[in-house]
PDB file of N, CA and C in Angstrom:
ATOM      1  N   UNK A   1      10.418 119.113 -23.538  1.00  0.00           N
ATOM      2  CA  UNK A   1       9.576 117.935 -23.634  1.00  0.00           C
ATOM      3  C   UNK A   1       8.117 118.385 -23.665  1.00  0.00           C
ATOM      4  N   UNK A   2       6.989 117.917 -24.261  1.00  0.00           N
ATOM      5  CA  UNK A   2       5.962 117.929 -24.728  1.00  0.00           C
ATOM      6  C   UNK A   2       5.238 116.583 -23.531  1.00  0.00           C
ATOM      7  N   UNK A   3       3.985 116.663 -23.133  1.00  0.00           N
ATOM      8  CA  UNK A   3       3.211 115.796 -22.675  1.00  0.00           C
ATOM      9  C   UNK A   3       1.988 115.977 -23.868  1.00  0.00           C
ATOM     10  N   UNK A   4       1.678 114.580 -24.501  1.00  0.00           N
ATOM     11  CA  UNK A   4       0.717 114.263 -25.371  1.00  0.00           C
ATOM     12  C   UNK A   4      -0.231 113.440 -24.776  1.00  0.00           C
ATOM     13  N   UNK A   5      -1.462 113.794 -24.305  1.00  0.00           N
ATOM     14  CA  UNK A   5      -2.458 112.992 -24.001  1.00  0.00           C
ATOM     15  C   UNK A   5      -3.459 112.628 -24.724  1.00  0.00           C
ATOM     16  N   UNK A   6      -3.710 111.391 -24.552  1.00  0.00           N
ATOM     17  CA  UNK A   6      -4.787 110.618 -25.667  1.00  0.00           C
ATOM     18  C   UNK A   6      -5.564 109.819 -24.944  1.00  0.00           C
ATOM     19  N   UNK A   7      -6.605 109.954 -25.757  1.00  0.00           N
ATOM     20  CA  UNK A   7      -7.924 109.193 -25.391  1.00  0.00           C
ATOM     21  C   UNK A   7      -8.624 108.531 -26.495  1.00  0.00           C
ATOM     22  N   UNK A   8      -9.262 107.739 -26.033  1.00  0.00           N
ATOM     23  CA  UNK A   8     -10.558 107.182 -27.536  1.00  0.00           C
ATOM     24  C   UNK A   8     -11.798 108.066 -27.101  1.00  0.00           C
ATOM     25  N   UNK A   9     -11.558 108.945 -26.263  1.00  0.00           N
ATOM     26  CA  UNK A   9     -12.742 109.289 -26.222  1.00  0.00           C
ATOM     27  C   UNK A   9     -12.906 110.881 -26.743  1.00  0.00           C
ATOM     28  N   UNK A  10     -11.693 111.743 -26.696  1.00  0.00           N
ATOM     29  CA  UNK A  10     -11.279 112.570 -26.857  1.00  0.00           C
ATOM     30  C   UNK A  10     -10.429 112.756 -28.307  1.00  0.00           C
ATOM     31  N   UNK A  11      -9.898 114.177 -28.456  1.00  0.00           N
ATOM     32  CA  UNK A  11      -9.070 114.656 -29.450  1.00  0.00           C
ATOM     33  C   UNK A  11      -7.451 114.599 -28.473  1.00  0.00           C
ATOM     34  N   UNK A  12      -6.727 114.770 -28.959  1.00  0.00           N
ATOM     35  CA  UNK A  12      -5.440 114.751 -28.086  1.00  0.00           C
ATOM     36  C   UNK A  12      -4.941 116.149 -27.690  1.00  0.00           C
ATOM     37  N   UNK A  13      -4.799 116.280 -26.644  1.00  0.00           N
ATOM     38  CA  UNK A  13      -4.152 117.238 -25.793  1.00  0.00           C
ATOM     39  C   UNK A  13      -2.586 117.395 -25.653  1.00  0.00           C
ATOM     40  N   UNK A  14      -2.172 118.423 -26.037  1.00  0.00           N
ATOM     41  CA  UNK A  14      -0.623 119.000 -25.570  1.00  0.00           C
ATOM     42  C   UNK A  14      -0.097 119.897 -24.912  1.00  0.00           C
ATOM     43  N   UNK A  15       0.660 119.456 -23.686  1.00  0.00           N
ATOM     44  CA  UNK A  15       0.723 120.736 -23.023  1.00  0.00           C
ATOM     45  C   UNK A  15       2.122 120.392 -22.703  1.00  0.00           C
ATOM     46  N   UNK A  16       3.079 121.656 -23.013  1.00  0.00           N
ATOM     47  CA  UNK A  16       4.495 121.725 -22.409  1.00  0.00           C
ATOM     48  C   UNK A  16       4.791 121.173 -20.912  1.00  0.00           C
ATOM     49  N   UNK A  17       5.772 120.667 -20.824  1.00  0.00           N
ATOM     50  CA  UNK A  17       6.309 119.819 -19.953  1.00  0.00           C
ATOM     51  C   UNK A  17       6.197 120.237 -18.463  1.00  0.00           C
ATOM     52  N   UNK A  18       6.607 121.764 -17.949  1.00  0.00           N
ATOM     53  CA  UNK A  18       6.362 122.144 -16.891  1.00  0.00           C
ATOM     54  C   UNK A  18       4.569 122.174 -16.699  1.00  0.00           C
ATOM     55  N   UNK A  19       3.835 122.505 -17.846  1.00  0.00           N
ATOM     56  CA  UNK A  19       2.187 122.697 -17.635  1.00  0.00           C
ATOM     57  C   UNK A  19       1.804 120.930 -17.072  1.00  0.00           C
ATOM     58  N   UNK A  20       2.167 120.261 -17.968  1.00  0.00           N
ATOM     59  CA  UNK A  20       1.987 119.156 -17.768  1.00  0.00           C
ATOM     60  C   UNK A  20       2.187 118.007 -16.499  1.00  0.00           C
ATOM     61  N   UNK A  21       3.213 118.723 -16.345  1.00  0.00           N
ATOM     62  CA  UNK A  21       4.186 118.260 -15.091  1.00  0.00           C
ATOM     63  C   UNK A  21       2.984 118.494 -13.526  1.00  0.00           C
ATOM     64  N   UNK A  22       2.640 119.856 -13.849  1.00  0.00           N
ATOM     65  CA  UNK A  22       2.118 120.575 -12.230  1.00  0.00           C
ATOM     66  C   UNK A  22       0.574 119.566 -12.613  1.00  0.00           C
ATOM     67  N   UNK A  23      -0.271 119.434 -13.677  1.00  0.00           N
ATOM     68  CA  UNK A  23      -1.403 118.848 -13.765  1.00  0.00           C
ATOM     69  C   UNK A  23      -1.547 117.536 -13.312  1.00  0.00           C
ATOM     70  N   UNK A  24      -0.180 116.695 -13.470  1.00  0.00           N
ATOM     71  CA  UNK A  24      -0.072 115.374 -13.321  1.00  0.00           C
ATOM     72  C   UNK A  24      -0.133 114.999 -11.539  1.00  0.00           C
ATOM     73  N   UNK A  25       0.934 116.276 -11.333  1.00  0.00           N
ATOM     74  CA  UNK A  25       1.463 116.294  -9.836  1.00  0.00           C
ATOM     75  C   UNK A  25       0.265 116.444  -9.120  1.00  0.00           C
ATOM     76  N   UNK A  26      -0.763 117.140  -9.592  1.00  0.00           N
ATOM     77  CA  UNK A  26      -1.669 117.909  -8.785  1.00  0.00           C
ATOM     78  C   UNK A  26      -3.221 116.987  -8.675  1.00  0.00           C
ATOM     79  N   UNK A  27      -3.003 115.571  -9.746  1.00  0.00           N
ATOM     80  CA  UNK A  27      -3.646 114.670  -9.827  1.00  0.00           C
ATOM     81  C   UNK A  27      -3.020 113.544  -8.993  1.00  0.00           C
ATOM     82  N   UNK A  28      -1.942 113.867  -8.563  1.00  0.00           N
ATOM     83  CA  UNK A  28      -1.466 112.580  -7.968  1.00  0.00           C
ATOM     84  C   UNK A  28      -0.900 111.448  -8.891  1.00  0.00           C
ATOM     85  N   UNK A  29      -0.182 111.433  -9.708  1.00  0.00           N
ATOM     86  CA  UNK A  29       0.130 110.886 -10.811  1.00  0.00           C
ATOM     87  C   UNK A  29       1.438 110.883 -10.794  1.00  0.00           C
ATOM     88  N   UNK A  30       2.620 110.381 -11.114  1.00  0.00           N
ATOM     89  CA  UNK A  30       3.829 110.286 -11.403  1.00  0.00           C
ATOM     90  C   UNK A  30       3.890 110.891 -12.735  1.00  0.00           C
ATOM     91  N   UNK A  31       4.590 112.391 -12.772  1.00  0.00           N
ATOM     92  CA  UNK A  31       4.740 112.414 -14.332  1.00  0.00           C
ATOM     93  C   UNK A  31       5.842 112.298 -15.183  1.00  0.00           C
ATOM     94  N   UNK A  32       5.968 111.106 -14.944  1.00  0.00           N
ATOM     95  CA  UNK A  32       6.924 110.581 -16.179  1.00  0.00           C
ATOM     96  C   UNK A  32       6.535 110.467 -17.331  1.00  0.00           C
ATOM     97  N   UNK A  33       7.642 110.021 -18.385  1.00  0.00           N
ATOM     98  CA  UNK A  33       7.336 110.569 -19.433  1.00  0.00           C
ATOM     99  C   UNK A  33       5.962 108.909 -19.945  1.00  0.00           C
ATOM    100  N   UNK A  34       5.631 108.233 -19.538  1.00  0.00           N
ATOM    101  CA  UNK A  34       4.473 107.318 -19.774  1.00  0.00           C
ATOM    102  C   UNK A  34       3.281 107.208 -18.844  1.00  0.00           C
ATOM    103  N   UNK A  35       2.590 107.192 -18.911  1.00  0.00           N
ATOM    104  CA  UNK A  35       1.448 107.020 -17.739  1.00  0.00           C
ATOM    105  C   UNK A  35       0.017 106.639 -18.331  1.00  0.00           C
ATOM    106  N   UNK A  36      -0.797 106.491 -17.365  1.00  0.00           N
ATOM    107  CA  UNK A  36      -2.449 106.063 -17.490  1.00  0.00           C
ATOM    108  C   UNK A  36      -3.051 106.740 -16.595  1.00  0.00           C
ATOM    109  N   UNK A  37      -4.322 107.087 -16.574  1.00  0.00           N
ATOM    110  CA  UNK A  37      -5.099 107.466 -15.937  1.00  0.00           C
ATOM    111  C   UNK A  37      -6.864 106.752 -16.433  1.00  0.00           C
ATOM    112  N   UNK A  38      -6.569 105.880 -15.558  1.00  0.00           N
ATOM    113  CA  UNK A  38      -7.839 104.703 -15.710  1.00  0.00           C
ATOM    114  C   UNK A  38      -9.269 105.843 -15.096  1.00  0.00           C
ATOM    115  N   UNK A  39     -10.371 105.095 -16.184  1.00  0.00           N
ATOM    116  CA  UNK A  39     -11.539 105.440 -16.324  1.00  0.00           C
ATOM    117  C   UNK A  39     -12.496 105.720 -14.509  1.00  0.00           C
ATOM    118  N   UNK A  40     -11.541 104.577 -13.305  1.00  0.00           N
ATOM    119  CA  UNK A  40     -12.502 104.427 -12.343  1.00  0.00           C
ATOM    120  C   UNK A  40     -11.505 105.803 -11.016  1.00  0.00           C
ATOM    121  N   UNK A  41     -10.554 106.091 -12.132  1.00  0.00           N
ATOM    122  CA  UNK A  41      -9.799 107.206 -10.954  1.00  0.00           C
ATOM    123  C   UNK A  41     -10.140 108.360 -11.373  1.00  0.00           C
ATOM    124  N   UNK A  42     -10.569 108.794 -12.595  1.00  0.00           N
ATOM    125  CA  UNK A  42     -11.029 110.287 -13.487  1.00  0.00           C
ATOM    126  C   UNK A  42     -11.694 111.007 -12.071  1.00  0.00           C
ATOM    127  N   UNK A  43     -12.824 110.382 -11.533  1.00  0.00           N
ATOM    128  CA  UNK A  43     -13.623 110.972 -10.634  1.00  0.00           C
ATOM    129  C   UNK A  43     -12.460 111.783  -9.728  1.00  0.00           C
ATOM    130  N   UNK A  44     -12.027 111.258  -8.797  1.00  0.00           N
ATOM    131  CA  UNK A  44     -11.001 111.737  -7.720  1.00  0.00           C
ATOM    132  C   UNK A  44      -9.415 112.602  -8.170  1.00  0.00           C
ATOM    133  N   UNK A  45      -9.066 112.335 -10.059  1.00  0.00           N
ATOM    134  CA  UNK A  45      -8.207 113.542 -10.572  1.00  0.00           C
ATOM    135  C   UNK A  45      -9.189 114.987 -10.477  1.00  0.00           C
ATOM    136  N   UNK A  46     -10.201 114.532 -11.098  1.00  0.00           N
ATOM    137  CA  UNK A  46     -10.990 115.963 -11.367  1.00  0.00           C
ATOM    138  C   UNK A  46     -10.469 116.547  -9.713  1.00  0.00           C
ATOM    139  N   UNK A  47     -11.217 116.151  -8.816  1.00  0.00           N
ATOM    140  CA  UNK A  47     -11.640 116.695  -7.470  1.00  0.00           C
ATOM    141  C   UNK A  47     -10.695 117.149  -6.859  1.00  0.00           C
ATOM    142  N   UNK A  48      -9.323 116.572  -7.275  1.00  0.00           N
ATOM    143  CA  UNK A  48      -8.101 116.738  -7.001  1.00  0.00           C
ATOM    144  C   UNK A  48      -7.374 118.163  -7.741  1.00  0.00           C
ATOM    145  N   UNK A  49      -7.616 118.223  -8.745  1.00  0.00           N
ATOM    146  CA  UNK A  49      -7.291 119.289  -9.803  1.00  0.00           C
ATOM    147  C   UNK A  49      -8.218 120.548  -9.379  1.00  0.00           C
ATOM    148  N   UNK A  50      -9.443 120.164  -9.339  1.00  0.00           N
ATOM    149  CA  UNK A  50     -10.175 121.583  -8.967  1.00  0.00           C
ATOM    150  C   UNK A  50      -9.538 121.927  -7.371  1.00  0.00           C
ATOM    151  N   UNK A  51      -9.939 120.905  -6.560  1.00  0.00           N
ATOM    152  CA  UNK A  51      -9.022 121.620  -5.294  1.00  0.00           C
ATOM    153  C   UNK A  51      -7.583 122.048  -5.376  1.00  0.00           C
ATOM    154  N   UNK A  52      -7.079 121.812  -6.493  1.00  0.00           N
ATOM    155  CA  UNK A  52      -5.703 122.277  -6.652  1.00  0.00           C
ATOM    156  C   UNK A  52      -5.558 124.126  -7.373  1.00  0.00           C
ATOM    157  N   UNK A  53      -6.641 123.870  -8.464  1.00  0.00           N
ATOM    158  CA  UNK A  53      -6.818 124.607  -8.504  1.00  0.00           C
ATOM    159  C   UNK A  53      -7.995 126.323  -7.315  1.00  0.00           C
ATOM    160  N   UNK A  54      -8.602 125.911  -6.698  1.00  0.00           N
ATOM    161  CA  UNK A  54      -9.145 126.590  -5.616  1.00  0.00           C
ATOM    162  C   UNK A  54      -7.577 127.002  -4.580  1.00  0.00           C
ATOM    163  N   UNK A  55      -6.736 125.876  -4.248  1.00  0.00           N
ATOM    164  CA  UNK A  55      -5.623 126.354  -3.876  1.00  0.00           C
ATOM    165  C   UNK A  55      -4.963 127.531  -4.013  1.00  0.00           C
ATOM    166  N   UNK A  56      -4.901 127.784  -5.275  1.00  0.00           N
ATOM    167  CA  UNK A  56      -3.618 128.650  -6.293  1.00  0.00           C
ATOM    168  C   UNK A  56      -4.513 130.072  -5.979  1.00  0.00           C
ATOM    169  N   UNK A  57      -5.887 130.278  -6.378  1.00  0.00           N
ATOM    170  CA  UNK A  57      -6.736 131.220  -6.473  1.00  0.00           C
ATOM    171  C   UNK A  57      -6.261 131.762  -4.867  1.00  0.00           C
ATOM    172  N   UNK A  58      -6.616 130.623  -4.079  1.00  0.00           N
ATOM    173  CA  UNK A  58      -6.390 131.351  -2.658  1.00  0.00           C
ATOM    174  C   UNK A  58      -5.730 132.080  -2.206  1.00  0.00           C
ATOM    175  N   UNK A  59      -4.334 131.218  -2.485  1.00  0.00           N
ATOM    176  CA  UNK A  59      -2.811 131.670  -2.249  1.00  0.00           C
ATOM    177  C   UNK A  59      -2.962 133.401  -2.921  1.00  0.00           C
ATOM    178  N   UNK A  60      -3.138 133.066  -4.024  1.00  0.00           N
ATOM    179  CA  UNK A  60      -3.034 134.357  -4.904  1.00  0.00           C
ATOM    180  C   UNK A  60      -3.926 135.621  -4.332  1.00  0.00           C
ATOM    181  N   UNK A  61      -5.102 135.554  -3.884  1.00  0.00           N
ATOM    182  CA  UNK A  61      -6.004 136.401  -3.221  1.00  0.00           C
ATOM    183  C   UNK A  61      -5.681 136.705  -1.618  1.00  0.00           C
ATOM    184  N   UNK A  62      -5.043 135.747  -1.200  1.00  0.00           N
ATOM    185  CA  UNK A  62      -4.551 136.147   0.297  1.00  0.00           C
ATOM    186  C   UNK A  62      -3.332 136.941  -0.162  1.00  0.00           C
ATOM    187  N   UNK A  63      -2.238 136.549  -0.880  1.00  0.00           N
ATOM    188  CA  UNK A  63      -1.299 137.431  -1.343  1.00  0.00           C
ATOM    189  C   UNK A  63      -1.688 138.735  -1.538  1.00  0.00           C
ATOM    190  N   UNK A  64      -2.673 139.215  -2.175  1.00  0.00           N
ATOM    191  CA  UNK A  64      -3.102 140.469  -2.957  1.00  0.00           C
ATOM    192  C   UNK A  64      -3.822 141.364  -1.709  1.00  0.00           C
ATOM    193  N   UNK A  65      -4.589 140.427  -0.641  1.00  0.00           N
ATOM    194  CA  UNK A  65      -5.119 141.262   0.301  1.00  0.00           C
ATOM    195  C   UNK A  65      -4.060 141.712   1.090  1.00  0.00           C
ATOM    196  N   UNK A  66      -3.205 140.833   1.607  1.00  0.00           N
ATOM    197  CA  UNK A  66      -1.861 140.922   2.765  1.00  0.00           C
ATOM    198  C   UNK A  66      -0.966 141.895   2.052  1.00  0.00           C
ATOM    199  N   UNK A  67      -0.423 142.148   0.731  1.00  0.00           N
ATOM    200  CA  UNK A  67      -0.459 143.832   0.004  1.00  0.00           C
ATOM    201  C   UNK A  67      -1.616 144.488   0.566  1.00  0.00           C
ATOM    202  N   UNK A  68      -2.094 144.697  -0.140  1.00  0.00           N
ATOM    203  CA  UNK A  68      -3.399 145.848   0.206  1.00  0.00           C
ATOM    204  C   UNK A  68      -3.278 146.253   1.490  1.00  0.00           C
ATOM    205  N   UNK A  69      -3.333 145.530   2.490  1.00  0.00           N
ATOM    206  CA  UNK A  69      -3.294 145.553   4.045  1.00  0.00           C
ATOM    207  C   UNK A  69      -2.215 146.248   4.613  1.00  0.00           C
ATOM    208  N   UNK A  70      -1.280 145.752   3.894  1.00  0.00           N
ATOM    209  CA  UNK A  70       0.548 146.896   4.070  1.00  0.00           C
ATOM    210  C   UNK A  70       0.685 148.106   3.531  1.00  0.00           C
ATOM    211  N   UNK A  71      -0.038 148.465   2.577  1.00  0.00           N
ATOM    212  CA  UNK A  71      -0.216 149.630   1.672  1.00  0.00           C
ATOM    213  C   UNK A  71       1.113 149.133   0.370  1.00  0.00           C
ATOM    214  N   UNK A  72       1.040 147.878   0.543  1.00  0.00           N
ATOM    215  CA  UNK A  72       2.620 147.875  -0.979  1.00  0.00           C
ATOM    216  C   UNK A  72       1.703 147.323  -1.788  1.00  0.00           C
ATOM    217  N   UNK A  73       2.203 147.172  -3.670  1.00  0.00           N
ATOM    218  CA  UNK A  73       1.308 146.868  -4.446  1.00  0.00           C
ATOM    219  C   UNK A  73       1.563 145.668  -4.376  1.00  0.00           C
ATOM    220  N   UNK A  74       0.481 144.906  -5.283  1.00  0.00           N
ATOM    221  CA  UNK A  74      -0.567 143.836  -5.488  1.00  0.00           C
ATOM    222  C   UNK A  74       1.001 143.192  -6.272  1.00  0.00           C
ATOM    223  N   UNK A  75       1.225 142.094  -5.942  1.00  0.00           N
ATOM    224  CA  UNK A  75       2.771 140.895  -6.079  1.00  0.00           C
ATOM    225  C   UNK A  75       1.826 140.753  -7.640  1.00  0.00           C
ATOM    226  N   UNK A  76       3.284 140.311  -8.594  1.00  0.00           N
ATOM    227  CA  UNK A  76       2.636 139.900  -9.724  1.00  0.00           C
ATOM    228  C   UNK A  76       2.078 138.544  -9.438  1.00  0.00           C
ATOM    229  N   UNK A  77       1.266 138.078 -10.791  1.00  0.00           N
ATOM    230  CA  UNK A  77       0.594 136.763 -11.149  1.00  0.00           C
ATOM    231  C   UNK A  77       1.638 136.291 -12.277  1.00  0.00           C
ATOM    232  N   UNK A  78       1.241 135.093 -12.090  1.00  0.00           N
ATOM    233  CA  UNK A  78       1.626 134.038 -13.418  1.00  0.00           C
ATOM    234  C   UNK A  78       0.620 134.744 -14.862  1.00  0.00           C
ATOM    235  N   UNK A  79       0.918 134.995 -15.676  1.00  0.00           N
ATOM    236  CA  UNK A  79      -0.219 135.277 -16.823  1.00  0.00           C
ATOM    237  C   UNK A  79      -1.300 134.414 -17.171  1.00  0.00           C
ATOM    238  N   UNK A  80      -0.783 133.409 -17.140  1.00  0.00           N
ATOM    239  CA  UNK A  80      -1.563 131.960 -17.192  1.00  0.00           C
ATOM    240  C   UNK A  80      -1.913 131.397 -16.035  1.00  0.00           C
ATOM    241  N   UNK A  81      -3.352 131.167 -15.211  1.00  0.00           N
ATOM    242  CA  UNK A  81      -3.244 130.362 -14.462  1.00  0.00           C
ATOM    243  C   UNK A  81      -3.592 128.880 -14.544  1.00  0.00           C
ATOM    244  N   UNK A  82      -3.492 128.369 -13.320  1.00  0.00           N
ATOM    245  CA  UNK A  82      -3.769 126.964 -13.540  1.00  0.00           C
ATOM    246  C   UNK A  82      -5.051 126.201 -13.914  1.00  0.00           C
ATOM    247  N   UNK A  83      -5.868 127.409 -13.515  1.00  0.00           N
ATOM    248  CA  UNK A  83      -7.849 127.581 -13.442  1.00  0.00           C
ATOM    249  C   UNK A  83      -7.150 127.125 -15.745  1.00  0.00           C
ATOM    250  N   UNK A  84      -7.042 128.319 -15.961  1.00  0.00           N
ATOM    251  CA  UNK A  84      -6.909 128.345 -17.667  1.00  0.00           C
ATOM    252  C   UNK A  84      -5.748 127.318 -18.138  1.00  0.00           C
ATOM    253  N   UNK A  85      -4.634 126.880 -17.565  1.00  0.00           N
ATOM    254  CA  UNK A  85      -4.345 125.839 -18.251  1.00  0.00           C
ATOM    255  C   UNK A  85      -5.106 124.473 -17.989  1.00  0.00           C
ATOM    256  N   UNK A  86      -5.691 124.139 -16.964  1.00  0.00           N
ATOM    257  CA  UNK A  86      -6.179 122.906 -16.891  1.00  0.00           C
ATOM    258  C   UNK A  86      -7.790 122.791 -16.956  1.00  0.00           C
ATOM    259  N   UNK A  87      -7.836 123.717 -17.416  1.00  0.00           N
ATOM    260  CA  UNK A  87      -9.540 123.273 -18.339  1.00  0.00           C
ATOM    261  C   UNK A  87      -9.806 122.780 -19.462  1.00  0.00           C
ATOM    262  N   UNK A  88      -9.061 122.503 -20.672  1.00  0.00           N
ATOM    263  CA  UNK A  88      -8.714 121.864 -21.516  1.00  0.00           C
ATOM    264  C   UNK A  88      -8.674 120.192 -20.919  1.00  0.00           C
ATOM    265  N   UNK A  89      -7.679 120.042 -19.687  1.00  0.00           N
ATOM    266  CA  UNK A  89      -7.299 118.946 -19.330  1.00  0.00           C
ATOM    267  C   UNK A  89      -8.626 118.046 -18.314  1.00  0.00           C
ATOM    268  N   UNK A  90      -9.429 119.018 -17.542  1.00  0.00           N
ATOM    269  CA  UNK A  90     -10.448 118.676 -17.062  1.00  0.00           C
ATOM    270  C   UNK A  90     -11.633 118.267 -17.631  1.00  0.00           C
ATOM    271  N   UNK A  91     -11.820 119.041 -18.747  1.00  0.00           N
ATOM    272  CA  UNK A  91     -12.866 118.608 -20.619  1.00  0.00           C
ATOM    273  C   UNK A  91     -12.609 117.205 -21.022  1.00  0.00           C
ATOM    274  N   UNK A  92     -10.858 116.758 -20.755  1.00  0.00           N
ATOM    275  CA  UNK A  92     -10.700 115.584 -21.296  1.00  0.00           C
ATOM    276  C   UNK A  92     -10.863 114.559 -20.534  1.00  0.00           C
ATOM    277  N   UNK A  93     -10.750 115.103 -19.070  1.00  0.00           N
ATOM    278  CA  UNK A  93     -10.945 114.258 -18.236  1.00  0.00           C
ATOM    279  C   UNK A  93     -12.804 113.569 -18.220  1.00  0.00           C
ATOM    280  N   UNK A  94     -13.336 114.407 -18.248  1.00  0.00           N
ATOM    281  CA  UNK A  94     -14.398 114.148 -17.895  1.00  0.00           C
ATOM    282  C   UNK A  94     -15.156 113.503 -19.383  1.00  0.00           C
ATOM    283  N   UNK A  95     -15.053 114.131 -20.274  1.00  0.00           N
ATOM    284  CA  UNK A  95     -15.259 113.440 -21.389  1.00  0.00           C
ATOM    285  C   UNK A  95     -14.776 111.664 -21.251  1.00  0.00           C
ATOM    286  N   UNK A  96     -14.063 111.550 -20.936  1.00  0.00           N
ATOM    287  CA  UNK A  96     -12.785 110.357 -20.778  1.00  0.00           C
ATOM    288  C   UNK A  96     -13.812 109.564 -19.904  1.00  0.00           C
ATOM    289  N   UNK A  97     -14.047 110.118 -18.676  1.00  0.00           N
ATOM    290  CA  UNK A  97     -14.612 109.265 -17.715  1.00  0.00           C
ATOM    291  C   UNK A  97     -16.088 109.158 -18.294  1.00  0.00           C
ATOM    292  N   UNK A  98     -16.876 109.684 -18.540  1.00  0.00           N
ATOM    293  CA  UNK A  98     -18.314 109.440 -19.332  1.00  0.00           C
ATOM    294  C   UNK A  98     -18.370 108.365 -19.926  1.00  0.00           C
ATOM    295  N   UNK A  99     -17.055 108.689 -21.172  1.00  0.00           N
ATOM    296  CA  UNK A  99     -16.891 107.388 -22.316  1.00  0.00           C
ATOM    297  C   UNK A  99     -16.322 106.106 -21.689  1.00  0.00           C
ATOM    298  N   UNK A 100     -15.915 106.083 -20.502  1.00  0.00           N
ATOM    299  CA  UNK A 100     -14.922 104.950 -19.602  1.00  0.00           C
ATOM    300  C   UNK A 100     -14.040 104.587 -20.464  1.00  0.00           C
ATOM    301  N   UNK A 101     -13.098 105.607 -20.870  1.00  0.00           N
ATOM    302  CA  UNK A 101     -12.181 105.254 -22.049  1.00  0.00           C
ATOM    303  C   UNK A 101     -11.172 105.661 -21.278  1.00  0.00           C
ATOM    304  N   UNK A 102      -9.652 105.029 -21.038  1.00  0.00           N
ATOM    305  CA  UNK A 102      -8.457 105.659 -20.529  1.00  0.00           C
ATOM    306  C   UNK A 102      -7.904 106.983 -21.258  1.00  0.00           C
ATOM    307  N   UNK A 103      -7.002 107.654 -20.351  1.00  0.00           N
ATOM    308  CA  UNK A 103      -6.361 108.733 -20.523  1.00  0.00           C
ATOM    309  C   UNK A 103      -4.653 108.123 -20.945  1.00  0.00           C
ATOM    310  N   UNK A 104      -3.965 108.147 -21.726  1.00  0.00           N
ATOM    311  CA  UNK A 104      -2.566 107.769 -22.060  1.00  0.00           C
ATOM    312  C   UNK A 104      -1.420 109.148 -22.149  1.00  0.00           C
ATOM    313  N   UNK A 105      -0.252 108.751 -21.982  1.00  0.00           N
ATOM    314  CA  UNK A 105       0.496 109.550 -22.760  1.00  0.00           C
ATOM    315  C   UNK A 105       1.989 108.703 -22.604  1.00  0.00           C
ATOM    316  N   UNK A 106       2.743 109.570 -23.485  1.00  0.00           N
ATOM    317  CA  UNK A 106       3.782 108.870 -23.937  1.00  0.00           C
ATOM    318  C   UNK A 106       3.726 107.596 -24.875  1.00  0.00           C
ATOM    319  N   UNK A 107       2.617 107.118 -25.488  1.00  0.00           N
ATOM    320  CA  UNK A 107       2.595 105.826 -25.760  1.00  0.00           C
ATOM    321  C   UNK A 107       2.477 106.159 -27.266  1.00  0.00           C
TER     322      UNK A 107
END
């Protein structure tokens, strides 16, 4: 499954279903396959998403020190993080909220 997000204020965004899934979750959003994200909540997704993202960084850097600290190597990463998949999605967000235009998908 594909998540397609649209805006009037924006170009449309696509991001595979698990990417999509953790962005929605991490906004507080139900991600089913329809949703909205109104112009007067953009403010508190962003804030939500960046602290989500500051999360992941953490986790990941306490991981890497708590190696270091044991003498075992550094645990892999995701290749992609969430910082790089959801900056695309944060561009639209904020674009979105400027224009006070809703965020859609599935529709």
């Amino acid at each position: 499954m594909l998540y397609k997000f649209k805006s009037k204020a924006t170009g449309d965004l696509i991001m595979l279903e698990p990417n999509g899934r953790q962005v929605l979750q991490a906004i507080g959003k139900d991600a089913g396959p329809k949703g909205i994200i109104l112009p007067e909540d953009m403010a508190g997704a962003i804030a939500a998403l960046e602290a989500a993202i500051a999360r992941e960084e953490a986790q990941q850097q306490g991981a890497i020190d708590e190696a270091k600290a044991k003498g075992e190597p550094a645990p892999g990463r995701d290749p992609v993080s969430l910082r790089q998949r959801a900056v695309p999605f944060l561009d639209m967000l904020r674009r979105a909220s400027a224009a006070g235009k809703e965020i859609v998908w599935g529709v």
